[in-house]
N, C-alpha and C. Protein backbone atom coordinates (compact mmCIF):
# COMPACT_ATOMS: atom_id res chain seq x y z
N UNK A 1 0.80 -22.84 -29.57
CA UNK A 1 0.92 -21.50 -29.03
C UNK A 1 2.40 -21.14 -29.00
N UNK A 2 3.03 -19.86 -29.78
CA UNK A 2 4.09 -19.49 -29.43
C UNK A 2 4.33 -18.67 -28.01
N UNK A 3 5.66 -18.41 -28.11
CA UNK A 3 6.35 -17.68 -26.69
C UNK A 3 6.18 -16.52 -27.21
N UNK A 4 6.26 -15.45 -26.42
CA UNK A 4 6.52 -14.43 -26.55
C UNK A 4 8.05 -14.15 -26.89
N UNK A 5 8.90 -12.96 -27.12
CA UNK A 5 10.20 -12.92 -27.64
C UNK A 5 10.72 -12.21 -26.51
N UNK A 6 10.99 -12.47 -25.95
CA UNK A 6 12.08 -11.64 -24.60
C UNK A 6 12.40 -10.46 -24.82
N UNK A 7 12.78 -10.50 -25.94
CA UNK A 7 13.36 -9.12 -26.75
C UNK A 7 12.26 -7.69 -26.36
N UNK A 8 10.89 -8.13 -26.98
CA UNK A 8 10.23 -7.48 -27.10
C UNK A 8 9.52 -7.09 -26.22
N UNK A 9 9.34 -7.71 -24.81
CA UNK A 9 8.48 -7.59 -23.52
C UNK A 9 8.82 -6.32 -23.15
N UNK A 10 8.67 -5.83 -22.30
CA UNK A 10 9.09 -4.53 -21.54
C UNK A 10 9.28 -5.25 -20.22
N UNK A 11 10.99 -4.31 -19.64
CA UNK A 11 11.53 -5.26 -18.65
C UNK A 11 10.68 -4.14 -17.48
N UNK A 12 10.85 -5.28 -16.16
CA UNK A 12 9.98 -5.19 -15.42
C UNK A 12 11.10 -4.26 -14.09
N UNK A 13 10.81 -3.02 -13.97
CA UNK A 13 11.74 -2.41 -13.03
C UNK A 13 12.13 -2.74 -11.75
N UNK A 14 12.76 -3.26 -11.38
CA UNK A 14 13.17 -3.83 -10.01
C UNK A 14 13.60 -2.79 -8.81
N UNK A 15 13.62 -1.38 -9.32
CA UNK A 15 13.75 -0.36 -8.50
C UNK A 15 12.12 0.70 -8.49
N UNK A 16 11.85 0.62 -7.61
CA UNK A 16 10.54 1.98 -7.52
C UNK A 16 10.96 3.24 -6.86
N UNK A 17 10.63 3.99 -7.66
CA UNK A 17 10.80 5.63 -7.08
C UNK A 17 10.34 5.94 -5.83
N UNK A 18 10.90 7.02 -5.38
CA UNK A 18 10.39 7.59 -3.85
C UNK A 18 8.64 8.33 -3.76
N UNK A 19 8.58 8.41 -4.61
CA UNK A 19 7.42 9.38 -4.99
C UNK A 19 6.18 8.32 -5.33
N UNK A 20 6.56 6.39 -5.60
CA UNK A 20 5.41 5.51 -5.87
C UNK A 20 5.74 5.40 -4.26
N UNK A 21 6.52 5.08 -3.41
CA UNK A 21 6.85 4.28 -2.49
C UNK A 21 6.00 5.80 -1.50
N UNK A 22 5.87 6.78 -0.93
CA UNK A 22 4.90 7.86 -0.57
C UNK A 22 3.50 7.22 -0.69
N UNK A 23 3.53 7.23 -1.70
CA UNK A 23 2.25 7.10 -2.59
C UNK A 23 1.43 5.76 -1.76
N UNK A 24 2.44 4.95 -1.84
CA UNK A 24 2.05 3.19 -1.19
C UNK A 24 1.84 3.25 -0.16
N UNK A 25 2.73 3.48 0.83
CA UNK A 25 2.85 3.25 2.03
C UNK A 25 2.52 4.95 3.04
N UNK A 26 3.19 5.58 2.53
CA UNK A 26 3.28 6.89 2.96
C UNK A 26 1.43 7.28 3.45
N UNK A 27 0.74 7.44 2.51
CA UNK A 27 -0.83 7.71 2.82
C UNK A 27 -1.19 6.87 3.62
N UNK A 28 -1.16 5.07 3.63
CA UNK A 28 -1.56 4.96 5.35
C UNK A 28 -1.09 5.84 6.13
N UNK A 29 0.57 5.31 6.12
CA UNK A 29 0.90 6.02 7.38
C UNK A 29 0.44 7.33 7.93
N UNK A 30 0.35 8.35 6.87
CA UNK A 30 -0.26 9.84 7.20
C UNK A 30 -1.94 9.53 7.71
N UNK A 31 -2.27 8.36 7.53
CA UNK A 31 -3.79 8.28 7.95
C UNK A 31 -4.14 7.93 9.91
N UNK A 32 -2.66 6.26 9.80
CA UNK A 32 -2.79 6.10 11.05
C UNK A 32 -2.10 7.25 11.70
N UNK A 33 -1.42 8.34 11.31
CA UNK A 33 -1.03 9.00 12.26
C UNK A 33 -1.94 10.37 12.62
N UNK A 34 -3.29 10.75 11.79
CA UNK A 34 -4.23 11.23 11.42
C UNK A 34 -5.43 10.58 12.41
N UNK A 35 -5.16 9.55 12.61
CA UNK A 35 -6.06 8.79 13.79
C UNK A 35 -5.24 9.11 15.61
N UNK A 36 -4.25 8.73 15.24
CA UNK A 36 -3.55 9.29 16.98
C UNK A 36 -3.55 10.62 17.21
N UNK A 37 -4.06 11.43 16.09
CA UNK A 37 -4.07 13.12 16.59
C UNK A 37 -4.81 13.27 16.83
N UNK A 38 -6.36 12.42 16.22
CA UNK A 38 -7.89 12.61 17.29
C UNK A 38 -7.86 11.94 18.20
N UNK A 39 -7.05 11.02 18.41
CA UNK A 39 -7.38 10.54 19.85
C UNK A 39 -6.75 11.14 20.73
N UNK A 40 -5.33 11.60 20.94
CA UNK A 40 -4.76 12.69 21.21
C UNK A 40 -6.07 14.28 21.44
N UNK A 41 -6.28 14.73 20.77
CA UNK A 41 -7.19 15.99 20.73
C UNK A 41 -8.45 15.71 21.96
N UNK A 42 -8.81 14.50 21.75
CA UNK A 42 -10.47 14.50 21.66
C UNK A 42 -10.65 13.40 21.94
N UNK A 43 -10.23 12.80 23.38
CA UNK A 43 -10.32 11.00 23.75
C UNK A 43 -11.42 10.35 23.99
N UNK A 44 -12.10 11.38 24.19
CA UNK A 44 -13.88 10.87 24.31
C UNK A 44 -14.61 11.06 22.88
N UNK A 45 -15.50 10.12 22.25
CA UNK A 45 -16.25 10.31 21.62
C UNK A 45 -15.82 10.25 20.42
N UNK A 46 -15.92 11.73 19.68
CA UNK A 46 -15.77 11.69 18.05
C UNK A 46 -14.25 11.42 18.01
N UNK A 47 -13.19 11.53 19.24
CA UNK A 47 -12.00 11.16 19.02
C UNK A 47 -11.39 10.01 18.41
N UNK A 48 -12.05 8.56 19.99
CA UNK A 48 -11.93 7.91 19.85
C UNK A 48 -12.60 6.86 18.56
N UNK A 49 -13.94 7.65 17.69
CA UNK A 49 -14.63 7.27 16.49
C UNK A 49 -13.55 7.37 15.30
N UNK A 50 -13.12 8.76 15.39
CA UNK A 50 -11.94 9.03 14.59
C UNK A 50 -10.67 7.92 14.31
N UNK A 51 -10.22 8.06 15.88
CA UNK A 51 -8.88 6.99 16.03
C UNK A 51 -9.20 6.15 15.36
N UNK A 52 -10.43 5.27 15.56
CA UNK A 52 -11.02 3.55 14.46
C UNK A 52 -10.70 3.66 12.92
N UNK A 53 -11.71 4.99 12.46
CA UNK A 53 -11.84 4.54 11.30
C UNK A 53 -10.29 5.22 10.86
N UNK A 54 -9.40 6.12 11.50
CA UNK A 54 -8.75 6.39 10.66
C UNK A 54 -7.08 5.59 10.64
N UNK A 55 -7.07 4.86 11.71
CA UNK A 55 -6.20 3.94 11.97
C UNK A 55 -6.78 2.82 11.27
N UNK A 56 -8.35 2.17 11.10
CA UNK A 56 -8.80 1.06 10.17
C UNK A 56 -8.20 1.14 8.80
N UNK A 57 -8.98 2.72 8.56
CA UNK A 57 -8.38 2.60 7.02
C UNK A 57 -6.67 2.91 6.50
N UNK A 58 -6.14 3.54 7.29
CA UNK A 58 -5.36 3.09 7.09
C UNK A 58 -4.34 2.41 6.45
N UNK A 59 -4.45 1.63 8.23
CA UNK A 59 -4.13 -0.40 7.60
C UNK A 59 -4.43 -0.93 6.79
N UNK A 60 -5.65 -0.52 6.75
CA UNK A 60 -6.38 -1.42 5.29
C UNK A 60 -5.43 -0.86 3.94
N UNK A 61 -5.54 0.42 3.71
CA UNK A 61 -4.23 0.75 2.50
C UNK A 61 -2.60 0.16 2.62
N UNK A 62 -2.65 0.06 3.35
CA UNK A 62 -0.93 -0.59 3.50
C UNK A 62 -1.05 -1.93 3.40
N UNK A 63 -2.03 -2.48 3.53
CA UNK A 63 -2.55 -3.86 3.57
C UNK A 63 -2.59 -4.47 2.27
N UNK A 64 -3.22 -3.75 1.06
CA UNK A 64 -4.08 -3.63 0.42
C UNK A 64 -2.75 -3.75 -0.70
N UNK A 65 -1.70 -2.45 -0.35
CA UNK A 65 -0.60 -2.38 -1.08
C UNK A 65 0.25 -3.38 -0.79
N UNK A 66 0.79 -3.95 0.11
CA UNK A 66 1.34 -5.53 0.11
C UNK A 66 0.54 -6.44 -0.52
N UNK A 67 -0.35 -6.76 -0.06
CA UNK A 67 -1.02 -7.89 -1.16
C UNK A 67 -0.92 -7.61 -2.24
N UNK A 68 -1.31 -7.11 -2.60
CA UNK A 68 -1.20 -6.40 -4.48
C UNK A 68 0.60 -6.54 -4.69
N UNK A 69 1.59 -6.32 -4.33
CA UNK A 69 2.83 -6.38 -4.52
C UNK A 69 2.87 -7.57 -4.33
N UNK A 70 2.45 -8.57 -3.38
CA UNK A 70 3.02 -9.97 -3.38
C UNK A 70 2.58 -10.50 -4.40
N UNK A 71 0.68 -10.38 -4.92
CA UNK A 71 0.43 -11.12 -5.80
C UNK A 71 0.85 -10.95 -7.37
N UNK A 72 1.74 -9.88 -7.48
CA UNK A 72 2.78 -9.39 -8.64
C UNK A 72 3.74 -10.13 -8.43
N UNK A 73 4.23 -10.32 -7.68
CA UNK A 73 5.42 -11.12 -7.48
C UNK A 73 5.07 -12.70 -7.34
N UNK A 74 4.54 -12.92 -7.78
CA UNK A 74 4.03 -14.97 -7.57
C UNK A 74 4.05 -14.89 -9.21
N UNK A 75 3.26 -13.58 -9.90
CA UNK A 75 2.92 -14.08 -11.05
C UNK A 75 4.21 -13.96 -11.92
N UNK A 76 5.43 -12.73 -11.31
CA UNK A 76 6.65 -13.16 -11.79
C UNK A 76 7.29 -14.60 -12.01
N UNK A 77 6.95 -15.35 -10.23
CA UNK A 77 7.76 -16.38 -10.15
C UNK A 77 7.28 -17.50 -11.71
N UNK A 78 5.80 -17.14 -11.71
CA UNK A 78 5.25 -18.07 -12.67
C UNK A 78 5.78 -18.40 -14.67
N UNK A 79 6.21 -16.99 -15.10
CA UNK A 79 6.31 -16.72 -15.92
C UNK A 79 7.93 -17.58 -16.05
N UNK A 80 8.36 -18.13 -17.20
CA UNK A 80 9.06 -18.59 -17.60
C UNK A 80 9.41 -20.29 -17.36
């Protein structure tokens, strides 16, 4: 099995734009903070239903986007 040619790979950007980094992190955050405005509004009931799922999901996206970035980054460490 040959190597691949260094030359020819496409280099891997070590800087991300403001507009992926929104994208990543930014939409949790607009979600968990989308959850403290129903609980805020509306502390009984559909508020506090709200606050769960929308603080759950969330987390779960910001979550979701670290893992996925770390497990990019292991498969860097692997390569070479």
């Amino acid at each position: 099995m040959t190597q691949p040619d260094p030359q020819t790979q496409p280099e891997h950007p070590q800087e991300t734009s403001a507009g992926v980094l929104i994208i990543r992190y930014g939409l949790g955050a607009v979600m968990v903070g989308a959850g403290i405005v129903l609980l805020i509004i509306s502390p009984a009931g559909l508020g506090f239903d709200g606050f769960a799922l929308a603080v759950g999901g969330g987390l779960s996206v910001v979550l979701f986007n670290v893992l996925f970035r770390l497990g990019l980054s292991s498969e860097a460490d692997r390569e070479g």
